[in-house]
N, C-alpha and C. Protein backbone atom coordinates (compact mmCIF):
# COMPACT_ATOMS: atom_id res chain seq x y z
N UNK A 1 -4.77 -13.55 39.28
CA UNK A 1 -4.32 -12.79 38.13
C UNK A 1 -3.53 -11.59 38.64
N UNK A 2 -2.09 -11.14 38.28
CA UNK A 2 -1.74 -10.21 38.48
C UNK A 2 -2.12 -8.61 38.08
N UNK A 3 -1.68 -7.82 39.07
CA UNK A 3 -2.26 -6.92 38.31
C UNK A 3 -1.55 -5.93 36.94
N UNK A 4 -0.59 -6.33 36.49
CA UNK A 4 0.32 -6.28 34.90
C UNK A 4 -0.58 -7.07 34.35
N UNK A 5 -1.04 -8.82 34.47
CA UNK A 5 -1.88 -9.09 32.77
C UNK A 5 -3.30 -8.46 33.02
N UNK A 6 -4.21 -7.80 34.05
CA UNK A 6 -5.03 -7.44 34.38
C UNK A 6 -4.87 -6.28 33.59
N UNK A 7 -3.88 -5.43 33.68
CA UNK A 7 -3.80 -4.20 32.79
C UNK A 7 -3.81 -4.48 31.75
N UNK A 8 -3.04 -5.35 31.12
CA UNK A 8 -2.88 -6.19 29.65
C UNK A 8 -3.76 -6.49 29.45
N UNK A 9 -4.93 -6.93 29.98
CA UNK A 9 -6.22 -7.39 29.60
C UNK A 9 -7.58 -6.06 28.99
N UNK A 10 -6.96 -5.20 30.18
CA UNK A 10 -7.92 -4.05 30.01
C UNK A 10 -7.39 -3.12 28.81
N UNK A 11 -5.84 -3.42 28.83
CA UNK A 11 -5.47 -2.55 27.21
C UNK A 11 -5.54 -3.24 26.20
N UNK A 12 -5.95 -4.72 25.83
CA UNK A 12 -6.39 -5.35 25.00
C UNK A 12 -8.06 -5.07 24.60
N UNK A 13 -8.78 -5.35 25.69
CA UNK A 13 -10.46 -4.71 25.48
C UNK A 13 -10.36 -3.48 25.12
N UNK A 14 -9.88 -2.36 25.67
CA UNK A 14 -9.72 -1.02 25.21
C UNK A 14 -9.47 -0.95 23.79
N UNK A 15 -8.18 -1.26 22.90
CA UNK A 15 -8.19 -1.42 21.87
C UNK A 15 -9.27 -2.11 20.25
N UNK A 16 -9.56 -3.48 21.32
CA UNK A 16 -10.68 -3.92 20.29
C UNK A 16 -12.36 -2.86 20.43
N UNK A 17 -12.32 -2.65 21.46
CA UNK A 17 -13.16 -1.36 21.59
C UNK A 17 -13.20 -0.11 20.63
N UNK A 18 -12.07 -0.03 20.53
CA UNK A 18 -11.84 0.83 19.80
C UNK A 18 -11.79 0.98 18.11
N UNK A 19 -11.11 -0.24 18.16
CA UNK A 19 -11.40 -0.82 16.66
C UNK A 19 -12.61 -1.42 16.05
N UNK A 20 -13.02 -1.59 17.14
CA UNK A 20 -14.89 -1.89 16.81
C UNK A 20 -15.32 -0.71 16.16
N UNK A 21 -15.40 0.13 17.21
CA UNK A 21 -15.92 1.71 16.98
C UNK A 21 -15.08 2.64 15.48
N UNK A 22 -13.46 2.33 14.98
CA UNK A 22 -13.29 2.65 14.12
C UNK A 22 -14.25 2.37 12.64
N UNK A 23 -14.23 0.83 12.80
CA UNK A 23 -15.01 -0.11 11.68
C UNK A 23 -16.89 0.08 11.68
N UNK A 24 -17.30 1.06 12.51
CA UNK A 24 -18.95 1.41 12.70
C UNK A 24 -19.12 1.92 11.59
N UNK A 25 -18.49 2.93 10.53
CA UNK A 25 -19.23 3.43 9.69
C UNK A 25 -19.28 2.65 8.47
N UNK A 26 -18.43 1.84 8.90
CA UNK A 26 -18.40 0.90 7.26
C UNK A 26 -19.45 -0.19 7.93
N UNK A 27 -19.62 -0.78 8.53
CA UNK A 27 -20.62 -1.49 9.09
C UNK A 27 -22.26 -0.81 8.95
N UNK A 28 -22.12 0.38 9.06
CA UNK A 28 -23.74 0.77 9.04
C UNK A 28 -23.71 0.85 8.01
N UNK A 29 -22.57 1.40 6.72
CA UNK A 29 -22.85 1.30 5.42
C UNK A 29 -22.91 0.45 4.46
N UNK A 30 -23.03 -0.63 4.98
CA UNK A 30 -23.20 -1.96 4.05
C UNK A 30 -24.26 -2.17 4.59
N UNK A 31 -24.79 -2.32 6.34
CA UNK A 31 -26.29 -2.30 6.57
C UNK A 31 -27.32 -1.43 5.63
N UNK A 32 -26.61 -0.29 5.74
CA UNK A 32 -27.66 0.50 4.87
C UNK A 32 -27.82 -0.21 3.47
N UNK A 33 -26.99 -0.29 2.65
CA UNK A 33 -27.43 -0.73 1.31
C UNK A 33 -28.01 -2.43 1.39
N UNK A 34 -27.80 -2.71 2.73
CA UNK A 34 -28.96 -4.29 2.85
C UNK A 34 -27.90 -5.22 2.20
N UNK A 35 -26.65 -5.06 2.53
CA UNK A 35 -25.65 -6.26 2.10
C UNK A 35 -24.99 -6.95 3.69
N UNK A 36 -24.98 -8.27 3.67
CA UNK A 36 -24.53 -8.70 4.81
C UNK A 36 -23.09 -9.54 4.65
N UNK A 37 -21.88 -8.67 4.54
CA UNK A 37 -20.48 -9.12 4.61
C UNK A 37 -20.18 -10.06 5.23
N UNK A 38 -20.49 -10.80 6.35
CA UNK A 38 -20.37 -11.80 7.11
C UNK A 38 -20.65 -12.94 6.19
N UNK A 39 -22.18 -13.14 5.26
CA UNK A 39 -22.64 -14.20 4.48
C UNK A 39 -21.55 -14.91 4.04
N UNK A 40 -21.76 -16.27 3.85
CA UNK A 40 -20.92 -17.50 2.91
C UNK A 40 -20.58 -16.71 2.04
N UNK A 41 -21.21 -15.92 0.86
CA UNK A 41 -20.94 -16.07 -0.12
C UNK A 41 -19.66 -14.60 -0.03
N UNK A 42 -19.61 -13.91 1.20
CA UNK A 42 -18.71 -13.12 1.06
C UNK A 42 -16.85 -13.49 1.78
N UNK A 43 -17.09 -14.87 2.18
CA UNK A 43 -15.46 -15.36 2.28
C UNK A 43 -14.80 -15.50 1.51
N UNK A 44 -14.76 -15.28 0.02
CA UNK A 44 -13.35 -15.02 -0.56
C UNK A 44 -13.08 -13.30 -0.52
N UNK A 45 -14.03 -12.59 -0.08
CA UNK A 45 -13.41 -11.14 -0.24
C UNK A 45 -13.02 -11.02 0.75
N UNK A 46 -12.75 -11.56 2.10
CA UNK A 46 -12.27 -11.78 3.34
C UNK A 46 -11.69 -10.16 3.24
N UNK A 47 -10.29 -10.48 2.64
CA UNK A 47 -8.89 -9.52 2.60
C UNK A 47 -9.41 -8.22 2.28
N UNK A 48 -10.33 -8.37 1.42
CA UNK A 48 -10.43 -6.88 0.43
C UNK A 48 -11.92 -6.25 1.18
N UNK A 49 -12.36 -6.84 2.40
CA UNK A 49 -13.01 -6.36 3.40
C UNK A 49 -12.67 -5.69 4.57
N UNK A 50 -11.31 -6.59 4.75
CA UNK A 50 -10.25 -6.20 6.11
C UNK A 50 -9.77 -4.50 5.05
N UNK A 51 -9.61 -4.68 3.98
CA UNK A 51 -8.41 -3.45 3.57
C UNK A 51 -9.98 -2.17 3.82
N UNK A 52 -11.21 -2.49 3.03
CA UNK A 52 -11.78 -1.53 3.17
C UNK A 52 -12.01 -0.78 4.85
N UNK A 53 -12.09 -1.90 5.56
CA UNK A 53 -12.04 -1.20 7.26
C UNK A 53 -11.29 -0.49 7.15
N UNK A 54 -10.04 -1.03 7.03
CA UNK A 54 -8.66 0.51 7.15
C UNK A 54 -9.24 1.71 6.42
N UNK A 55 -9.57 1.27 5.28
CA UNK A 55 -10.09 2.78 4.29
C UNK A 55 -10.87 2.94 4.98
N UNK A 56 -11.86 2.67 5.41
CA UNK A 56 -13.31 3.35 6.01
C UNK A 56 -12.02 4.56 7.43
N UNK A 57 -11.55 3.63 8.22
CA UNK A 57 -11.20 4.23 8.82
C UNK A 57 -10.63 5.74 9.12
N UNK A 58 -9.62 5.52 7.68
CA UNK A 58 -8.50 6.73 7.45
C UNK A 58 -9.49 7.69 6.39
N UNK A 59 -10.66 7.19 6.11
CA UNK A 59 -11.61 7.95 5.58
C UNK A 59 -12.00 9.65 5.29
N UNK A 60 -11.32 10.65 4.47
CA UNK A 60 -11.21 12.10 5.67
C UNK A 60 -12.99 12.17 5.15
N UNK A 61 -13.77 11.97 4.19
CA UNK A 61 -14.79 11.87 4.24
C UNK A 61 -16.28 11.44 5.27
N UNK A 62 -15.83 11.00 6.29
CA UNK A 62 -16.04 10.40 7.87
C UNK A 62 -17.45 11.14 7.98
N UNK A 63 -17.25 12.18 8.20
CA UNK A 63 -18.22 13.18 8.63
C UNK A 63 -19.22 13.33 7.61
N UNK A 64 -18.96 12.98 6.14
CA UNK A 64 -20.05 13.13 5.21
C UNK A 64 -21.21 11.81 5.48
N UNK A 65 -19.90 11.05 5.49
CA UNK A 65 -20.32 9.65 5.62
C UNK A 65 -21.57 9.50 6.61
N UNK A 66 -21.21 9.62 8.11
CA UNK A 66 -22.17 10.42 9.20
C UNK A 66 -23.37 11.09 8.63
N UNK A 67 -23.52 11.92 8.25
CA UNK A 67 -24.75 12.85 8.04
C UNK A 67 -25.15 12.43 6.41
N UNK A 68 -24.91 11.46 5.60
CA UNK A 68 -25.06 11.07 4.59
C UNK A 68 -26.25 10.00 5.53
N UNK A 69 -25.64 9.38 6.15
CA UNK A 69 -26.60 8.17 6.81
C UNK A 69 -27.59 8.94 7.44
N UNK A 70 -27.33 9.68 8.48
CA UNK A 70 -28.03 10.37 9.15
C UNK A 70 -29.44 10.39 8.44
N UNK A 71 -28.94 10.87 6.92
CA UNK A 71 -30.15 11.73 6.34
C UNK A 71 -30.63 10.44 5.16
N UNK A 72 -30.45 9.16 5.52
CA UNK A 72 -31.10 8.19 4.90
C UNK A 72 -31.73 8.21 3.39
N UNK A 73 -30.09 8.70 2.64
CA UNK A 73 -30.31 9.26 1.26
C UNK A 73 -30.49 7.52 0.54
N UNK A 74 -30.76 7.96 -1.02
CA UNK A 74 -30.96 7.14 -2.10
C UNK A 74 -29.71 6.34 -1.94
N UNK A 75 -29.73 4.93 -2.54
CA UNK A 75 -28.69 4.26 -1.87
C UNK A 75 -27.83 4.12 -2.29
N UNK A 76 -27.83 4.43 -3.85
CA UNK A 76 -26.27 4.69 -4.85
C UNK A 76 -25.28 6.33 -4.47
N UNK A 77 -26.14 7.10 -4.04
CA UNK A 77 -25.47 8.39 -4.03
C UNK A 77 -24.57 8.63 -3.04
N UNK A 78 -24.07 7.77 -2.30
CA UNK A 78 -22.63 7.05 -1.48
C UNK A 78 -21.45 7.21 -2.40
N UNK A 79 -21.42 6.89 -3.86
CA UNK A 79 -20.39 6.26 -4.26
C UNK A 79 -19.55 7.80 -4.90
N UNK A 80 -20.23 9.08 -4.62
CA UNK A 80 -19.57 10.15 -4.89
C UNK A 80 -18.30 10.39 -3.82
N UNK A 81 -18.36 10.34 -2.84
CA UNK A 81 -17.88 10.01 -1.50
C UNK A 81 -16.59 8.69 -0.96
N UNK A 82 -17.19 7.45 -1.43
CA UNK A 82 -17.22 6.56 -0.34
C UNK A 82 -16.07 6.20 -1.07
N UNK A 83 -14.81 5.98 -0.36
CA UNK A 83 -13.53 5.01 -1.02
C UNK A 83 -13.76 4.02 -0.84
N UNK A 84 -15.06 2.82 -0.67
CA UNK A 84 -15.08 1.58 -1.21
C UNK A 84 -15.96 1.60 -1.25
N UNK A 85 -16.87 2.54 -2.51
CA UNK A 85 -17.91 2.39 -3.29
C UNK A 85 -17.67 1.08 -4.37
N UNK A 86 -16.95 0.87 -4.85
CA UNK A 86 -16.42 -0.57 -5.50
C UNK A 86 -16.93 -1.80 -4.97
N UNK A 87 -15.97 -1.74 -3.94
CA UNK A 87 -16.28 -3.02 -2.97
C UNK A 87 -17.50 -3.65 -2.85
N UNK A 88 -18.14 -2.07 -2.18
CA UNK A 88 -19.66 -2.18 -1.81
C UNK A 88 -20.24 -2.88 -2.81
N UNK A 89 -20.37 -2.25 -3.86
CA UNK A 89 -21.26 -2.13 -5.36
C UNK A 89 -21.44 -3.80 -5.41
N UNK A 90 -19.66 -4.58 -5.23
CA UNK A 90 -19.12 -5.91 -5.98
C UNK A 90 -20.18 -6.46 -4.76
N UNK A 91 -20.05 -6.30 -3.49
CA UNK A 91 -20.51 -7.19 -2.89
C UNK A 91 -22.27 -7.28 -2.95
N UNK A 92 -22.59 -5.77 -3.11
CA UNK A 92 -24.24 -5.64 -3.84
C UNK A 92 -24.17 -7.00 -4.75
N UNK A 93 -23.50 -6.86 -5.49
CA UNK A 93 -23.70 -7.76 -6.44
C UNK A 93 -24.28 -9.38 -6.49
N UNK A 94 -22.99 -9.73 -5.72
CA UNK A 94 -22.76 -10.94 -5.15
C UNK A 94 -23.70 -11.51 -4.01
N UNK A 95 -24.38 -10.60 -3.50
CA UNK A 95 -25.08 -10.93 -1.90
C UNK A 95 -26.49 -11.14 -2.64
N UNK A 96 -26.81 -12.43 -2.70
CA UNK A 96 -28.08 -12.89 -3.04
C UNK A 96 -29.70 -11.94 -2.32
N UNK A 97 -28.91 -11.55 -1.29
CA UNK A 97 -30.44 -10.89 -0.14
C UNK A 97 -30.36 -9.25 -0.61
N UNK A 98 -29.22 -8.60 -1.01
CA UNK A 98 -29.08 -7.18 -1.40
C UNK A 98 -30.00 -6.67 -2.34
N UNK A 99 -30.64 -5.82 -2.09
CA UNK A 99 -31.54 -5.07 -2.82
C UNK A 99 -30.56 -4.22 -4.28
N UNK A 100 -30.88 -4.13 -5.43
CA UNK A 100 -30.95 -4.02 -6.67
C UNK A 100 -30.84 -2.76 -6.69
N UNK A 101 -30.04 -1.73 -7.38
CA UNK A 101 -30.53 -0.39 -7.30
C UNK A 101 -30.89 0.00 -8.22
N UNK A 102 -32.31 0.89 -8.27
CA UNK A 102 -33.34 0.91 -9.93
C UNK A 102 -32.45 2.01 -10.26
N UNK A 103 -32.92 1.93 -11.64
CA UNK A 103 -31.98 2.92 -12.86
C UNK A 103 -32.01 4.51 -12.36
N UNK A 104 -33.55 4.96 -11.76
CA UNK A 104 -33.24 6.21 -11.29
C UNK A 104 -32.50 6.56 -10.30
N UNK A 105 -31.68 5.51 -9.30
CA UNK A 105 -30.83 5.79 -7.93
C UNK A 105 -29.72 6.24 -8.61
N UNK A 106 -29.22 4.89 -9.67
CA UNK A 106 -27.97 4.90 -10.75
C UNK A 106 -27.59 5.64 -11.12
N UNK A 107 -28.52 6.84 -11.72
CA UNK A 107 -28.57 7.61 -13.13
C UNK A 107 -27.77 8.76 -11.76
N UNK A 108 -28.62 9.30 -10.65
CA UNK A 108 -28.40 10.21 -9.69
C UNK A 108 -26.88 10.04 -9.13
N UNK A 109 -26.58 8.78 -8.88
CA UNK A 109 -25.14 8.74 -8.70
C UNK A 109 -24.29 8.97 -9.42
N UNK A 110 -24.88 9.09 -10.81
CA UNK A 110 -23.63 9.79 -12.08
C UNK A 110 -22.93 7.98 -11.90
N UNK A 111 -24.10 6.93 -11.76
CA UNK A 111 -23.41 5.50 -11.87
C UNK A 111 -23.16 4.93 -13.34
N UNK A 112 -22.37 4.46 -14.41
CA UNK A 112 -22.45 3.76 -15.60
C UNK A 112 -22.75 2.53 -15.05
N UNK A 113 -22.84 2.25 -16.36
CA UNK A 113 -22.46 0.80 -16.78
C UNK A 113 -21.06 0.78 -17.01
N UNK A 114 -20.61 -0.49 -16.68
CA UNK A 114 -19.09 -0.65 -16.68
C UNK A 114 -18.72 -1.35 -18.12
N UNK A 115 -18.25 -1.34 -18.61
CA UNK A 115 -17.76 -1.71 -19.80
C UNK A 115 -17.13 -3.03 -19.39
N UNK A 116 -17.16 -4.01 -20.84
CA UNK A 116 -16.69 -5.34 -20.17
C UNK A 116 -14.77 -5.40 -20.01
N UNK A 117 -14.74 -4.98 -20.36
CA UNK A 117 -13.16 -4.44 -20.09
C UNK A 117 -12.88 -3.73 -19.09
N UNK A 118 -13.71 -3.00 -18.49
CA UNK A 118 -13.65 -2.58 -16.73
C UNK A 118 -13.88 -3.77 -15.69
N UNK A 119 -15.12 -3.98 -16.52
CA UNK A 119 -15.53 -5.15 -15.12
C UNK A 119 -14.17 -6.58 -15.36
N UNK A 120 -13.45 -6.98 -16.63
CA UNK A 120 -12.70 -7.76 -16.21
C UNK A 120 -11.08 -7.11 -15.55
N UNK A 121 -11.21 -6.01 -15.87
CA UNK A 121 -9.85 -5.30 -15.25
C UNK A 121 -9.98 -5.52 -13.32
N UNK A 122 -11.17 -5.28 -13.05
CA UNK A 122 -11.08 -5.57 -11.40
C UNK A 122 -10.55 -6.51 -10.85
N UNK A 123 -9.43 -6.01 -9.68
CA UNK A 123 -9.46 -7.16 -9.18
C UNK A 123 -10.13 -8.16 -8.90
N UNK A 124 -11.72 -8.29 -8.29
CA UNK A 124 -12.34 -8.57 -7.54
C UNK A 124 -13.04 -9.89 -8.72
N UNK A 125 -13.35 -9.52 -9.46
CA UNK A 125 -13.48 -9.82 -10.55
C UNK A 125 -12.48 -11.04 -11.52
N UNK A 126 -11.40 -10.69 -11.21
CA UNK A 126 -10.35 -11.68 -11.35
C UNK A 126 -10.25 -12.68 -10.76
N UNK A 127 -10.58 -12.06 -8.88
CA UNK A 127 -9.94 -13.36 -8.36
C UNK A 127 -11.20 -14.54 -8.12
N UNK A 128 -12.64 -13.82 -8.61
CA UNK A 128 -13.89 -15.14 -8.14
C UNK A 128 -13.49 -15.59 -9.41
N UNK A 129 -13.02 -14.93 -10.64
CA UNK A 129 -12.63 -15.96 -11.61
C UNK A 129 -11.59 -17.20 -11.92
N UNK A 130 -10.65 -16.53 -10.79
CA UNK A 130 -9.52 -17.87 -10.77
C UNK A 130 -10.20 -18.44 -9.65
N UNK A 131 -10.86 -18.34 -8.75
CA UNK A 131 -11.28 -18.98 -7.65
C UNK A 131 -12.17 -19.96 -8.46
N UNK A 132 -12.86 -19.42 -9.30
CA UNK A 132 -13.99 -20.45 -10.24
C UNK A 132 -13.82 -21.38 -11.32
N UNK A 133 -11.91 -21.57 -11.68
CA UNK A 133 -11.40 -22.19 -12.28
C UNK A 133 -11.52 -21.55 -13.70
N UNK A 134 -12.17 -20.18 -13.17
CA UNK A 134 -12.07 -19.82 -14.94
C UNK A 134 -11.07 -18.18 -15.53
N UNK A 135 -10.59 -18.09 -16.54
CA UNK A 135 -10.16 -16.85 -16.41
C UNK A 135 -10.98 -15.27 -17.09
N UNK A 136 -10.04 -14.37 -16.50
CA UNK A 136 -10.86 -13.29 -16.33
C UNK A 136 -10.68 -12.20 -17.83
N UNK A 137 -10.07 -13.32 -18.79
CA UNK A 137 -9.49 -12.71 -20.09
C UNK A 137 -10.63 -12.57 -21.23
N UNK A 138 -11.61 -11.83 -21.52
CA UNK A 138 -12.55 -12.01 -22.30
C UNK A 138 -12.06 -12.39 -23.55
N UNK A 139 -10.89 -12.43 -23.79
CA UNK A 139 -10.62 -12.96 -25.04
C UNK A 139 -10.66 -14.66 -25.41
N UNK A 140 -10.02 -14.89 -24.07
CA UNK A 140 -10.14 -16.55 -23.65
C UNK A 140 -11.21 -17.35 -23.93
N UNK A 141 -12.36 -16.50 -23.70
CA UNK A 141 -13.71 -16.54 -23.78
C UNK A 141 -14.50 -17.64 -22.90
């Protein structure tokens, strides 16, 4: 092996290293709320998992994020904070093993109920509905 792809090699590990370590806080924060992104049932959000890494990343909230975990708060009170409190929430949803959050976590997060005209406005929401052959138009019914 020369020593140019040897360098190429070591600035390739360096980088995914690095991008590992960017993507840690969004990783402990889906651990924390007991959702596992990897699961079957989370490959159609593939894309809108990759986009939240970037957000986690460019995050200026970072540091709350940090000492939010640190201090192993209630598990809705993230979403004051977190630019993919959404995501999270959808994939809470969806992840058969994710723990439920009782009405008093909710109420503390200043969480609603979404109106059915919110929940079909989401993307996310749209696309398991065209994915499911069905549409996301409550009027359609």
């Amino acid at each position: 092996m020369s020593l140019g792809t040897r360098a190429n090699c070591r600035e390739g590990e360096r980088r995914a290293i690095e991008r590992a370590r960017s993507h840690q806080l969004f990783h402990r924060m889906v651990r924390h709320q007991g959702i596992d992104p990897t699961a079957q049932w989370s490959r159609p959000l593939a894309d809108m998992i990759f986009q939240a890494l970037g957000a986690c990343r460019r995050c200026a909230s970072a540091e709350l994020c940090r000492q939010w975990l640190q201090a192993d708060r209630a598990l809705a009170s993230y979403v004051a904070f977190c630019p993919n409190a959404e995501l999270i929430e959808t994939c809470r949803l969806l992840d058969p093993d994710a723990p439920a959050l009782d009405a008093s976590e909710a109420s503390t997060a200043a969480f609603h109920e979404p109106t059915l005209a919110e929940l079909m406005a989401d993307p996310v929401v749209r696309m398991l509905a065209a994915a499911d052959g069905g549409s996301a138009d409550p009027a359609s019914g």
